[in-house]
PDB file of N, CA and C in Angstrom:
ATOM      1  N   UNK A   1       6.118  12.010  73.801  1.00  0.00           N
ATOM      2  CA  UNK A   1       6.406  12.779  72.603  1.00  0.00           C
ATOM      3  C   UNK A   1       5.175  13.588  72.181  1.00  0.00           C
ATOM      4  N   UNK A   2       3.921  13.069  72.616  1.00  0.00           N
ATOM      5  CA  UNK A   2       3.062  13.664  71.633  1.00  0.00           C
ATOM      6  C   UNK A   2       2.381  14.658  72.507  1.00  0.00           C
ATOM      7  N   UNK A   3       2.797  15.082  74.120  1.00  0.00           N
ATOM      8  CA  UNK A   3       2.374  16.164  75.199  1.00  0.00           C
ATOM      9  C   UNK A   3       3.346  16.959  74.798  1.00  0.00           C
ATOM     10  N   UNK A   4       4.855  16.568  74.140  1.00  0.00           N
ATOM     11  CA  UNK A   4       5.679  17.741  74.234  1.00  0.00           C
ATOM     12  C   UNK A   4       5.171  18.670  72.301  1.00  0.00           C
ATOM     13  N   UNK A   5       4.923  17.815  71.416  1.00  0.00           N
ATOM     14  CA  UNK A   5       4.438  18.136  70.188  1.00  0.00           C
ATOM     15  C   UNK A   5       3.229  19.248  70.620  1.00  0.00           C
ATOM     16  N   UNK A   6       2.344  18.729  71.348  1.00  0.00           N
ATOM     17  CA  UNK A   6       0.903  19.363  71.926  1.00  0.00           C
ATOM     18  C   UNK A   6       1.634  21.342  72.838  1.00  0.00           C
ATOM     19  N   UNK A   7       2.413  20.698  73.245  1.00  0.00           N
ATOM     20  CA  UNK A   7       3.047  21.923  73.853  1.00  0.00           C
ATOM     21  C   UNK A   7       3.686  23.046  73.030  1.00  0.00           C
ATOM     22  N   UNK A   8       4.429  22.722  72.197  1.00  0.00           N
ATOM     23  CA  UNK A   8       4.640  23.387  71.405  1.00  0.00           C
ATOM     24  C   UNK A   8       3.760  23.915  70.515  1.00  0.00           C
ATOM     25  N   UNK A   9       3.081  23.337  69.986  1.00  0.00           N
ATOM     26  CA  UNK A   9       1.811  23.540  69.188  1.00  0.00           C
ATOM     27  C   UNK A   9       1.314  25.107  70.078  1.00  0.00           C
ATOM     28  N   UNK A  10       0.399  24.334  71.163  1.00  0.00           N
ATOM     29  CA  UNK A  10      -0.215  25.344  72.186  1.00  0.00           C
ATOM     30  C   UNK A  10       0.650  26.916  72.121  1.00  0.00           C
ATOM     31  N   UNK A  11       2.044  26.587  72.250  1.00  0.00           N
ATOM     32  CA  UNK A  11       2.738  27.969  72.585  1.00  0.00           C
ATOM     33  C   UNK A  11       3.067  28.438  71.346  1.00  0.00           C
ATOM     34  N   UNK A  12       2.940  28.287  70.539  1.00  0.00           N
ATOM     35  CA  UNK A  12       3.429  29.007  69.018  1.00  0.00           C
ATOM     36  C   UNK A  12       1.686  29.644  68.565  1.00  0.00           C
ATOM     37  N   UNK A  13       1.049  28.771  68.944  1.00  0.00           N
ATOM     38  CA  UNK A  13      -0.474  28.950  68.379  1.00  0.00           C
ATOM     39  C   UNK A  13      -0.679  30.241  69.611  1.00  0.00           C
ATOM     40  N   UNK A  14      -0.502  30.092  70.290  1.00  0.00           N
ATOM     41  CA  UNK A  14      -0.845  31.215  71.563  1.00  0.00           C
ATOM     42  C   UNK A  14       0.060  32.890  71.147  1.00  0.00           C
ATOM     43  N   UNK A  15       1.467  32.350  70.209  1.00  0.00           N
ATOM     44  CA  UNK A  15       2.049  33.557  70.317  1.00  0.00           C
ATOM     45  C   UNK A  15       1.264  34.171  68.564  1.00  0.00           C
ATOM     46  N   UNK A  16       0.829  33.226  67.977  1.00  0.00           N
ATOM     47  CA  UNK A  16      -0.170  34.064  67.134  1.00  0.00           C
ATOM     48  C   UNK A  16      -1.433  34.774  67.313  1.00  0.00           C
ATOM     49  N   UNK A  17      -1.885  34.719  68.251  1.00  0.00           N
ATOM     50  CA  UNK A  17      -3.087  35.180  68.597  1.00  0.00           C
ATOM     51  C   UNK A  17      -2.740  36.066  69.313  1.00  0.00           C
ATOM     52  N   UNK A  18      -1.331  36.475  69.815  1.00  0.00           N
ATOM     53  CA  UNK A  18      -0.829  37.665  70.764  1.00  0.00           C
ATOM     54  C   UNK A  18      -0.595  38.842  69.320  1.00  0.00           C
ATOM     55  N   UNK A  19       0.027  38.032  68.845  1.00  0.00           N
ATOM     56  CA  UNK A  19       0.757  38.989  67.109  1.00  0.00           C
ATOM     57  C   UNK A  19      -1.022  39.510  67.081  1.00  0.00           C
ATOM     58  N   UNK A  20      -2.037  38.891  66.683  1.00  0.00           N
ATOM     59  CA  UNK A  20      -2.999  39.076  66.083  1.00  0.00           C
ATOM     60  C   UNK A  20      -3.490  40.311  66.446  1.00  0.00           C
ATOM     61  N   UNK A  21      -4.164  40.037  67.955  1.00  0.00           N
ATOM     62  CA  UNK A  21      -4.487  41.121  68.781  1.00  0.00           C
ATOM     63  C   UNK A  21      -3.386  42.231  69.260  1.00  0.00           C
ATOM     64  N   UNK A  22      -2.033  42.377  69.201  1.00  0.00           N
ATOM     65  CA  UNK A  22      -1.529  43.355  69.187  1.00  0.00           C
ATOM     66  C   UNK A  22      -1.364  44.030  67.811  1.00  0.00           C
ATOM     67  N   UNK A  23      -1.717  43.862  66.753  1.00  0.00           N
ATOM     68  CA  UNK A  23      -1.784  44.657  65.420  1.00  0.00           C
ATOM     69  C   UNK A  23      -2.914  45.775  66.035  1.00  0.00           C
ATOM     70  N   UNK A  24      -4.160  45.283  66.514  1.00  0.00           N
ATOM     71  CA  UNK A  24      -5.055  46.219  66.787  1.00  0.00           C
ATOM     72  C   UNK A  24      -4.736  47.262  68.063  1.00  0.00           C
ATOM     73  N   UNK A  25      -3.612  47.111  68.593  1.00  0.00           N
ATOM     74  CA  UNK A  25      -3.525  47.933  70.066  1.00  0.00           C
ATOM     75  C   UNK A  25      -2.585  48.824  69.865  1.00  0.00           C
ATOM     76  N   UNK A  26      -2.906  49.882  70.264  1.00  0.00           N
ATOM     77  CA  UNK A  26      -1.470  51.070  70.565  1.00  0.00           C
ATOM     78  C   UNK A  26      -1.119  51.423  72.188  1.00  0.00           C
ATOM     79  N   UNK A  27       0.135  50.869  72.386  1.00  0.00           N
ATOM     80  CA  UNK A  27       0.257  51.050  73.599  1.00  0.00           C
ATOM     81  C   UNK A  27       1.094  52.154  73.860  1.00  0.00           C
ATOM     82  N   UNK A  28       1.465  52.420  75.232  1.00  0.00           N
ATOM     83  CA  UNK A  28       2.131  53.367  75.734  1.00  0.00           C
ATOM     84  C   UNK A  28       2.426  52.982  77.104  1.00  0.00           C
ATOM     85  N   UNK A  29       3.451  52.914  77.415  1.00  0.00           N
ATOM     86  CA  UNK A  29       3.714  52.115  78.736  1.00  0.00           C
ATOM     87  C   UNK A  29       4.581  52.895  79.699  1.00  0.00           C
ATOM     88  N   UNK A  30       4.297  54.375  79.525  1.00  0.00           N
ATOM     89  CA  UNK A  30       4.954  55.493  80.587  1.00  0.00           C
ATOM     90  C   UNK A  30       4.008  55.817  81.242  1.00  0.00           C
ATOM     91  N   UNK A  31       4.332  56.027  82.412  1.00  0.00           N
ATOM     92  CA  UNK A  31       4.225  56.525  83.975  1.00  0.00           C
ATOM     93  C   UNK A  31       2.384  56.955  83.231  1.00  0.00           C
ATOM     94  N   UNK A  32       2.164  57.667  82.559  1.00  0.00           N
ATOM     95  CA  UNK A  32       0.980  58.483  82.438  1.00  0.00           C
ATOM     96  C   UNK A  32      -0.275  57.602  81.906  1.00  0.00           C
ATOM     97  N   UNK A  33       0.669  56.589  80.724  1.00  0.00           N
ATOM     98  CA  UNK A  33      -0.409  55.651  80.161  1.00  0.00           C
ATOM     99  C   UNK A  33      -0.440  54.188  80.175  1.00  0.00           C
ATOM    100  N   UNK A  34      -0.003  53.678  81.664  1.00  0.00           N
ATOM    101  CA  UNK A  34       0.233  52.353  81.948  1.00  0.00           C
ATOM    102  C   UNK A  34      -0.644  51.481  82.279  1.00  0.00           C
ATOM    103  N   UNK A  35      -1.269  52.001  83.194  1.00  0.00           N
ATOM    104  CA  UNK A  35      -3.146  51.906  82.803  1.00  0.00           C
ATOM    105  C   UNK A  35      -3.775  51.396  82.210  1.00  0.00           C
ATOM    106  N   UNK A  36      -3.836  52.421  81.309  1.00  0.00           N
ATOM    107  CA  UNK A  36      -4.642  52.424  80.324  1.00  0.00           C
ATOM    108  C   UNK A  36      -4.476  51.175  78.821  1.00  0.00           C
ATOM    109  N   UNK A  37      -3.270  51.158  79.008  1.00  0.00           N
ATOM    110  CA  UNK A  37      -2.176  50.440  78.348  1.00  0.00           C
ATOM    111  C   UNK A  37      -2.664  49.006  78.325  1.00  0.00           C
ATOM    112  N   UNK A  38      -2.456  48.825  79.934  1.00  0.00           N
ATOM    113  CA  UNK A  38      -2.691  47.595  80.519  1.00  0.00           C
ATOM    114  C   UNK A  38      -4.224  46.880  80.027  1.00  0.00           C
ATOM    115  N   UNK A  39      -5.476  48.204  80.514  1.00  0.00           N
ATOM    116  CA  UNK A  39      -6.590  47.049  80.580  1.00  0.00           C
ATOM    117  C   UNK A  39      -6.585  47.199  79.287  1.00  0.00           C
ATOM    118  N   UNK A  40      -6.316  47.939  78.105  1.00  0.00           N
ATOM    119  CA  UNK A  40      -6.446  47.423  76.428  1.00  0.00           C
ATOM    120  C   UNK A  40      -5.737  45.928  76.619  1.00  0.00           C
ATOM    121  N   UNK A  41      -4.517  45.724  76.855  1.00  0.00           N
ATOM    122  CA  UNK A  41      -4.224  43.923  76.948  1.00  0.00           C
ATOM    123  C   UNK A  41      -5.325  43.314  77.126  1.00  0.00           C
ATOM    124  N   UNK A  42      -5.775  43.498  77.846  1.00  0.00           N
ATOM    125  CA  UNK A  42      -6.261  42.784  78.894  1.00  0.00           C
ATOM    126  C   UNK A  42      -8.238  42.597  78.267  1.00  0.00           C
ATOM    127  N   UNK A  43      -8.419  43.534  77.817  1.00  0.00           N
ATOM    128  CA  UNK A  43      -9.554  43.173  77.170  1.00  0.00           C
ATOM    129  C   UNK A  43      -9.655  42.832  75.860  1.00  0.00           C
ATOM    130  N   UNK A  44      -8.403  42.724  74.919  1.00  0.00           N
ATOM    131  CA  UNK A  44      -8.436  42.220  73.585  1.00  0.00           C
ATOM    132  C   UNK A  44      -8.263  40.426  73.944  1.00  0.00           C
ATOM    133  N   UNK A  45      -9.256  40.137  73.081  1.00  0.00           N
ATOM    134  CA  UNK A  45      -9.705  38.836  73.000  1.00  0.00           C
ATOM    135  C   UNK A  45      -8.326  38.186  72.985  1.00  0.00           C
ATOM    136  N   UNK A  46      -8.312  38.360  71.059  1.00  0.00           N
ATOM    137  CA  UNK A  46      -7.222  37.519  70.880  1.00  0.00           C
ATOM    138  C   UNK A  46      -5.873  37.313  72.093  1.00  0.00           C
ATOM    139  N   UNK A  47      -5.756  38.694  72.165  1.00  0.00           N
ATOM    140  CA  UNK A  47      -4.293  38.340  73.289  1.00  0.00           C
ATOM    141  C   UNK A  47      -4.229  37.811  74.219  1.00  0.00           C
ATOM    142  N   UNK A  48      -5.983  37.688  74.818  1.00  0.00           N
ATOM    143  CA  UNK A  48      -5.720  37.110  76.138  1.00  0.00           C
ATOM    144  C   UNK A  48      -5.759  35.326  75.943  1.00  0.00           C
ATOM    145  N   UNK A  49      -6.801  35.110  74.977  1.00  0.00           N
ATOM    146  CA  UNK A  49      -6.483  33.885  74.151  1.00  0.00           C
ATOM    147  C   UNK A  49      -5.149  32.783  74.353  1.00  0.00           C
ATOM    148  N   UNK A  50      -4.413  33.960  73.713  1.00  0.00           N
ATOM    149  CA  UNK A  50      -2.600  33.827  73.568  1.00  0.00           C
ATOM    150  C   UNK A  50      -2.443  33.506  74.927  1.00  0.00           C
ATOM    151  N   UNK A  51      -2.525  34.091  75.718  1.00  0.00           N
ATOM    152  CA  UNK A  51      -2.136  33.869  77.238  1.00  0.00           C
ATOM    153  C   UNK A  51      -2.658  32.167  77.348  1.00  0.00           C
ATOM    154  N   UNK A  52      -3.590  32.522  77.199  1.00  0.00           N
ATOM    155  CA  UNK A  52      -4.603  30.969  77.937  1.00  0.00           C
ATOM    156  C   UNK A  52      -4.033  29.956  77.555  1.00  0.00           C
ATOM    157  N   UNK A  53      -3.300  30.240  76.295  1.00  0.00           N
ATOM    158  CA  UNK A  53      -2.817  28.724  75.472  1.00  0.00           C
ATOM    159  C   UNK A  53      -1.459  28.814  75.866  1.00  0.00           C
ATOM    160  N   UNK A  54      -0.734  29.967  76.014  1.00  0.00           N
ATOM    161  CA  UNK A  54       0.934  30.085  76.985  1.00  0.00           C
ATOM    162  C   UNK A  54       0.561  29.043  78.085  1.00  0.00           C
ATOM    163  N   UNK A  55      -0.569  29.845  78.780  1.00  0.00           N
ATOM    164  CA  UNK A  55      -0.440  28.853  80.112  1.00  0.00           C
ATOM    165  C   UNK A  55      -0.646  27.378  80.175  1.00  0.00           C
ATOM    166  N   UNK A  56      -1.480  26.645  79.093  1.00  0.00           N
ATOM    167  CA  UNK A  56      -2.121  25.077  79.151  1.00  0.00           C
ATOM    168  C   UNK A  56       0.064  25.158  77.846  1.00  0.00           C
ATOM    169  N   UNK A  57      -0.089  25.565  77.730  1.00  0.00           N
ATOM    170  CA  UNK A  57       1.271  25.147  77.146  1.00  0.00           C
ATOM    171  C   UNK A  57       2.576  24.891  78.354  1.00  0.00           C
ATOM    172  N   UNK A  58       2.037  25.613  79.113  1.00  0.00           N
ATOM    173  CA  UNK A  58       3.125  25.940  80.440  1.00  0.00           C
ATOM    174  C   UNK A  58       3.055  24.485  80.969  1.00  0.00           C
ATOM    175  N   UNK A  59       1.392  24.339  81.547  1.00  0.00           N
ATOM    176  CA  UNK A  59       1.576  22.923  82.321  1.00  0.00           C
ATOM    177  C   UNK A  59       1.421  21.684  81.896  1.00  0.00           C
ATOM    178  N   UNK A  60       1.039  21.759  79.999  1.00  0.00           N
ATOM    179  CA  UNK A  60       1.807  20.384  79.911  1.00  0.00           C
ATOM    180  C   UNK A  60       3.173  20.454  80.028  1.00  0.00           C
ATOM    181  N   UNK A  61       4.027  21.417  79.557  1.00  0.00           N
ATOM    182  CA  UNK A  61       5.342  21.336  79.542  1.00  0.00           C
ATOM    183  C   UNK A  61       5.869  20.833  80.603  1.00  0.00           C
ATOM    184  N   UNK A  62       5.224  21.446  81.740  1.00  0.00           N
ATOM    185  CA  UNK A  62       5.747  20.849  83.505  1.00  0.00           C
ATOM    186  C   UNK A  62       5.309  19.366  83.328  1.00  0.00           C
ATOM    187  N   UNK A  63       4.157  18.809  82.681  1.00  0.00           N
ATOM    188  CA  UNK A  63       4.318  17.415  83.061  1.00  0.00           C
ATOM    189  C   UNK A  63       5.056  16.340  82.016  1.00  0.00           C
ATOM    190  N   UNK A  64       5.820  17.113  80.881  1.00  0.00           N
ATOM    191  CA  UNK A  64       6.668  16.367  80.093  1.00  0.00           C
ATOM    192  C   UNK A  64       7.995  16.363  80.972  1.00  0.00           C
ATOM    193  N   UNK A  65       8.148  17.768  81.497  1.00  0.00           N
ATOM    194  CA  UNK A  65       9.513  17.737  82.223  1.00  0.00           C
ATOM    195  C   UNK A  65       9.413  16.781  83.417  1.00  0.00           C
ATOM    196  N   UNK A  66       7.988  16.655  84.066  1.00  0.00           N
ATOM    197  CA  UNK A  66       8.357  15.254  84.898  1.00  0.00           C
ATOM    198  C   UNK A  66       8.529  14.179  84.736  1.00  0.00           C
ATOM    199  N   UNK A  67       8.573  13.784  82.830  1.00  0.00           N
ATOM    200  CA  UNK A  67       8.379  12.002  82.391  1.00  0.00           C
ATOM    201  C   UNK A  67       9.960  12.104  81.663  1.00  0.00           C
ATOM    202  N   UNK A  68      10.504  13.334  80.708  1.00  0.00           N
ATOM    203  CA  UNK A  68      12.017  13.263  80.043  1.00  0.00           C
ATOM    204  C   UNK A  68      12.607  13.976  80.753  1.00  0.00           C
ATOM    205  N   UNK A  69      13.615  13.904  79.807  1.00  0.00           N
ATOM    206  CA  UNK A  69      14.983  14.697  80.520  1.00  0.00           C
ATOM    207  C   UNK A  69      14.742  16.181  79.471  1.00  0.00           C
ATOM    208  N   UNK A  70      15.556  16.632  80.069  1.00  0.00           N
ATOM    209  CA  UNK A  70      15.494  18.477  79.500  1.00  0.00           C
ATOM    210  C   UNK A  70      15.776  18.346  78.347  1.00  0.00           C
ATOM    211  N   UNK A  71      17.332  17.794  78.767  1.00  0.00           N
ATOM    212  CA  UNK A  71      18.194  17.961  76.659  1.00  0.00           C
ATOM    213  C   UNK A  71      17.516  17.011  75.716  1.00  0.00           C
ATOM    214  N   UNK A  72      16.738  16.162  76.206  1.00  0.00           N
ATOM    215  CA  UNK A  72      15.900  15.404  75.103  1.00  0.00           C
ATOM    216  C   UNK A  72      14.705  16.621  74.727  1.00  0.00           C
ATOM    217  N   UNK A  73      13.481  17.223  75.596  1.00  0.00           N
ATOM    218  CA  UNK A  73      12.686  17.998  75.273  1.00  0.00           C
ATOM    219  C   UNK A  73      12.906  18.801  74.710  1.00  0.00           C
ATOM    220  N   UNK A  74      13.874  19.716  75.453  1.00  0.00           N
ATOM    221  CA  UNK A  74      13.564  21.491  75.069  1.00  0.00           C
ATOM    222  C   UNK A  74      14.105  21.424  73.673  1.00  0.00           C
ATOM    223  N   UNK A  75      15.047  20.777  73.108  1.00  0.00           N
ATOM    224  CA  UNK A  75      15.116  21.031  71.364  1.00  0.00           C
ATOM    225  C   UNK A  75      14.208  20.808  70.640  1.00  0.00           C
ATOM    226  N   UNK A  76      12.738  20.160  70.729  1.00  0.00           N
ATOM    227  CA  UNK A  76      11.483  20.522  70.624  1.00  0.00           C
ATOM    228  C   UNK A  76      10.785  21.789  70.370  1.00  0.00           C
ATOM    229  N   UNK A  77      11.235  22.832  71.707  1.00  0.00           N
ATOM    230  CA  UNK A  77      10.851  23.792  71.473  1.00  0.00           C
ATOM    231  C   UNK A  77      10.554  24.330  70.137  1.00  0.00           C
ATOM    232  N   UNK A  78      12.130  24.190  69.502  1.00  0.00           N
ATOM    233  CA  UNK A  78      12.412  24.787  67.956  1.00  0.00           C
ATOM    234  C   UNK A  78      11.505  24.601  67.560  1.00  0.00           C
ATOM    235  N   UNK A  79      10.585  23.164  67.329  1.00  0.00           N
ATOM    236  CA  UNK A  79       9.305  23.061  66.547  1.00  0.00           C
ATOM    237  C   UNK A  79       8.686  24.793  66.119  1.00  0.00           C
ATOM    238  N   UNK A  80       7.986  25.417  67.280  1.00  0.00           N
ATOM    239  CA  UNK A  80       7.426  26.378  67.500  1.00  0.00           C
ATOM    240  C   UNK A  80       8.118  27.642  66.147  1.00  0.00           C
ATOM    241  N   UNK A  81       9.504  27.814  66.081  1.00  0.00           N
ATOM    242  CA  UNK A  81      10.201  28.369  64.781  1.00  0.00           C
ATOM    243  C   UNK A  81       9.354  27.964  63.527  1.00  0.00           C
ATOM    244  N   UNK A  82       9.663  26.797  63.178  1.00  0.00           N
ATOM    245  CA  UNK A  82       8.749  26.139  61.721  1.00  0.00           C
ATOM    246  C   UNK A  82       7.309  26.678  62.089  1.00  0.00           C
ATOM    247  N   UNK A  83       6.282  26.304  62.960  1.00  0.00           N
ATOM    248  CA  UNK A  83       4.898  26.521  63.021  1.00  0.00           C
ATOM    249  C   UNK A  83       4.741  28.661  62.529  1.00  0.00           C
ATOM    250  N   UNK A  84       5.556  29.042  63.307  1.00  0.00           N
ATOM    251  CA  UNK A  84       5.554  30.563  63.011  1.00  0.00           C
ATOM    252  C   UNK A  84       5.847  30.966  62.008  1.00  0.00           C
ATOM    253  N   UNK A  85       7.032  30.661  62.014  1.00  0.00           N
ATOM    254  CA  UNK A  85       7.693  30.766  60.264  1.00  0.00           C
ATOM    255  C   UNK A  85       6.833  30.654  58.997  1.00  0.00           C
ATOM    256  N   UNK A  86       5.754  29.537  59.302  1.00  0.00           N
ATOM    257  CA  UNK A  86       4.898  28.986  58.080  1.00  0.00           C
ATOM    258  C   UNK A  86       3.694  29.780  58.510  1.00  0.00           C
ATOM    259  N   UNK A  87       3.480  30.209  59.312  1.00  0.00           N
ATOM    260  CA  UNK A  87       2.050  31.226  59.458  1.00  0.00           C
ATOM    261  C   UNK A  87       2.818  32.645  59.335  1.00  0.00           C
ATOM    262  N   UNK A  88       3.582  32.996  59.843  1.00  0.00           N
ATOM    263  CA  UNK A  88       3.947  34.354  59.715  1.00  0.00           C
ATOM    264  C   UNK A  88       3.914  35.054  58.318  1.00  0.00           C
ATOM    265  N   UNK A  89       4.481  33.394  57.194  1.00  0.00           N
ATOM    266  CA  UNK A  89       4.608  33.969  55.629  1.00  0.00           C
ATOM    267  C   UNK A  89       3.474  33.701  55.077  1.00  0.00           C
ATOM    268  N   UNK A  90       2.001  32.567  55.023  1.00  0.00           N
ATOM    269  CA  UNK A  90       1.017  32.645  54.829  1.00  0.00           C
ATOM    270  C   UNK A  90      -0.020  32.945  55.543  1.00  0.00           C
ATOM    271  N   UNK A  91      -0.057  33.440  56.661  1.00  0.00           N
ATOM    272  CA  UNK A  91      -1.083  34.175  57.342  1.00  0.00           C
ATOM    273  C   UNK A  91      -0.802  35.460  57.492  1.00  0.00           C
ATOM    274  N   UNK A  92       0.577  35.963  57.972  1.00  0.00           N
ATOM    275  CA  UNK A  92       0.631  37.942  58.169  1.00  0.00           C
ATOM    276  C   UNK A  92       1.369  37.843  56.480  1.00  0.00           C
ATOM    277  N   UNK A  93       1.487  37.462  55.944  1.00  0.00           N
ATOM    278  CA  UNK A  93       2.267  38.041  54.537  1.00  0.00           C
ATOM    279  C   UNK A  93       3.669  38.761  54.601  1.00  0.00           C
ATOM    280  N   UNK A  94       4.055  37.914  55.479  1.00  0.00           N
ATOM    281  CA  UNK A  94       5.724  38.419  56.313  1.00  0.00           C
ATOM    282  C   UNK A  94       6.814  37.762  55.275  1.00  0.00           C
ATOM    283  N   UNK A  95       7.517  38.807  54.740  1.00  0.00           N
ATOM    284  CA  UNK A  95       9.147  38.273  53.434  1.00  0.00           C
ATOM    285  C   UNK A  95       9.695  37.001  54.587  1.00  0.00           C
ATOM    286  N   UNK A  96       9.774  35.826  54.065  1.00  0.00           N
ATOM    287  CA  UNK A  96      10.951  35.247  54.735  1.00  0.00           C
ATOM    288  C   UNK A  96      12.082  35.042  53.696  1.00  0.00           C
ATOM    289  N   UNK A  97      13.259  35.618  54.602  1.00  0.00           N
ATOM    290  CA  UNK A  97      14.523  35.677  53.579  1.00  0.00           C
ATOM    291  C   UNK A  97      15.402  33.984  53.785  1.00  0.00           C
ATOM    292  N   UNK A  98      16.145  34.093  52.373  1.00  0.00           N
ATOM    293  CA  UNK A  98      16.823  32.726  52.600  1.00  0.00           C
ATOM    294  C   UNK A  98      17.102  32.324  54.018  1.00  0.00           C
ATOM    295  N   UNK A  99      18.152  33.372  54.705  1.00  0.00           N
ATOM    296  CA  UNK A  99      18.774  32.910  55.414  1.00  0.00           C
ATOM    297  C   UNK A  99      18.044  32.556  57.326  1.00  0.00           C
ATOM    298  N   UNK A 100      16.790  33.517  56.808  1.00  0.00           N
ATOM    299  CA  UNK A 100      15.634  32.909  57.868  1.00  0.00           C
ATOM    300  C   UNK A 100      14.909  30.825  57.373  1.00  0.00           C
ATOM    301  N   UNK A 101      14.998  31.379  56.584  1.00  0.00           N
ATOM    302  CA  UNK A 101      14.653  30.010  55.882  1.00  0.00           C
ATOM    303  C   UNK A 101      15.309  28.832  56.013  1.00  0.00           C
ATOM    304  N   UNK A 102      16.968  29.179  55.892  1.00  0.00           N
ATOM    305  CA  UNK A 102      18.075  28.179  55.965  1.00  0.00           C
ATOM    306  C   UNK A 102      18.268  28.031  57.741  1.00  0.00           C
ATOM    307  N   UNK A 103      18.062  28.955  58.144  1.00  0.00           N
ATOM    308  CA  UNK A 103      18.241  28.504  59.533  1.00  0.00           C
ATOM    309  C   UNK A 103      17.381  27.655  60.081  1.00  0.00           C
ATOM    310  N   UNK A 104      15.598  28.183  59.757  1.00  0.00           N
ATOM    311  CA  UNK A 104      14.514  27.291  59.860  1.00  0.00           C
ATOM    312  C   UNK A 104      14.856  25.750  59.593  1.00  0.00           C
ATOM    313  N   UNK A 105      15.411  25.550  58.185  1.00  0.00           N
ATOM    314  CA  UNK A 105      15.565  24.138  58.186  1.00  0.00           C
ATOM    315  C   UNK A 105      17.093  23.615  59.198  1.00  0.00           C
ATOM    316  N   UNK A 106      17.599  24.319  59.490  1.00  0.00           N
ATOM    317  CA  UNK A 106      18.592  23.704  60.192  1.00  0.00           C
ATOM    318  C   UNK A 106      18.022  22.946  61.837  1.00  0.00           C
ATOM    319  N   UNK A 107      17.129  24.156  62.247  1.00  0.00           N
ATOM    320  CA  UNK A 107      16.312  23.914  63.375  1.00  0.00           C
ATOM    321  C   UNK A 107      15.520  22.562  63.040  1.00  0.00           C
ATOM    322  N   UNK A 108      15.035  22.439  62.051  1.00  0.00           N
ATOM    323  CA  UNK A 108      14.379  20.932  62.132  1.00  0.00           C
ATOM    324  C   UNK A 108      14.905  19.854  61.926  1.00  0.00           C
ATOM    325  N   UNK A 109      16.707  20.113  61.134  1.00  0.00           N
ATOM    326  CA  UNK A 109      17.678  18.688  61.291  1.00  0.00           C
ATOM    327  C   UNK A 109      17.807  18.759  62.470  1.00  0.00           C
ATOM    328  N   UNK A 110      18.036  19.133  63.507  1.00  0.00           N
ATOM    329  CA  UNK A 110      18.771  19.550  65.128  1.00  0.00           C
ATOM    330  C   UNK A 110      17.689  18.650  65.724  1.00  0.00           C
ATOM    331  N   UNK A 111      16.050  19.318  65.024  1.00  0.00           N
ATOM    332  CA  UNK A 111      15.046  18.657  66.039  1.00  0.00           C
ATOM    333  C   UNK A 111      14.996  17.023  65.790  1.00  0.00           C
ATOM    334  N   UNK A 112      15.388  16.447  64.407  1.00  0.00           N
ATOM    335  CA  UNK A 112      15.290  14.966  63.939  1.00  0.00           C
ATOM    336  C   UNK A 112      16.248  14.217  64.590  1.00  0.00           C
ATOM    337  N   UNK A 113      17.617  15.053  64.606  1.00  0.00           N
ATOM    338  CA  UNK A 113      18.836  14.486  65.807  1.00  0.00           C
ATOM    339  C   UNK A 113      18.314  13.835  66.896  1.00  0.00           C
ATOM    340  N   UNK A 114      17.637  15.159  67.489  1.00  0.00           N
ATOM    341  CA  UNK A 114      17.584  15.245  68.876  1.00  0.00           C
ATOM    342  C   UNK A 114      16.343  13.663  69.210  1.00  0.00           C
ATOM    343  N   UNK A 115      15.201  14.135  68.099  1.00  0.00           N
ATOM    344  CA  UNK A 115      14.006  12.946  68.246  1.00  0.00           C
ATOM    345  C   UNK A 115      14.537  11.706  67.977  1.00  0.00           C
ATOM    346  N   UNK A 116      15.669  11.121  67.429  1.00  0.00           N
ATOM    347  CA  UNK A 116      16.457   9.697  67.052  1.00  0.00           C
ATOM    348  C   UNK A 116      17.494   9.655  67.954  1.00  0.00           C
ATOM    349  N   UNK A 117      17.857   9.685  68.941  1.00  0.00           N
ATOM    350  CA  UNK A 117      18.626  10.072  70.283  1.00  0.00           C
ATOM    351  C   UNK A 117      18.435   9.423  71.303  1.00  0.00           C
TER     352      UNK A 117
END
């Protein structure tokens, strides 16, 4: 339980540091400025950051999927919803509307199901 918690963590924390460092980038991803496009990814900190923690998120995930079963884990995932949700509205200053909200909590009865199962 607490590699698949760690995993999620890792990949929600990784997709903030992608949000972060793409506020600062303007891309363009036609034929002319793909390039160029590319090594800006590629040299902004934060995003690559994001990557690094996708990936250590990737292979604990591979070694939870070798100890549970799928339909026990992956409703876990959801975790990652709540972690964003709660940084998106006190860290980027993002409106969350009720019905983002009401769904949010639905995702975490689903996840309490799933963890008492």
């Amino acid at each position: 339980m607490l590699l698949i918690i760690i995993s999620v963590l890792l990949g929600a924390t990784g997709q903030l540091l992608v949000k972060i460092g793409a506020k600062h980038l303007e891309l363009d991803f036609s034929s002319a400025h793909l390039l160029q496009s590319l090594l800006a990814i590629s040299k902004n900190v934060s995003v690559m950051s994001g990557v690094v923690l996708y990936g250590l998120s990737f292979i604990l995930w591979v070694k939870v999927l070798s100890k549970v079963e799928l339909s026990y884990a992956y409703p876990f995932v959801g975790l990652g919803y709540i972690v964003i949700l709660c940084f998106s509205y006190f860290v980027f200053k993002e409106d969350i509307s009720l019905f983002r909200a009401m769904g949010t909590l639905l995702i975490m009865v689903g996840v309490v199901f799933v963890a008492r199962s």
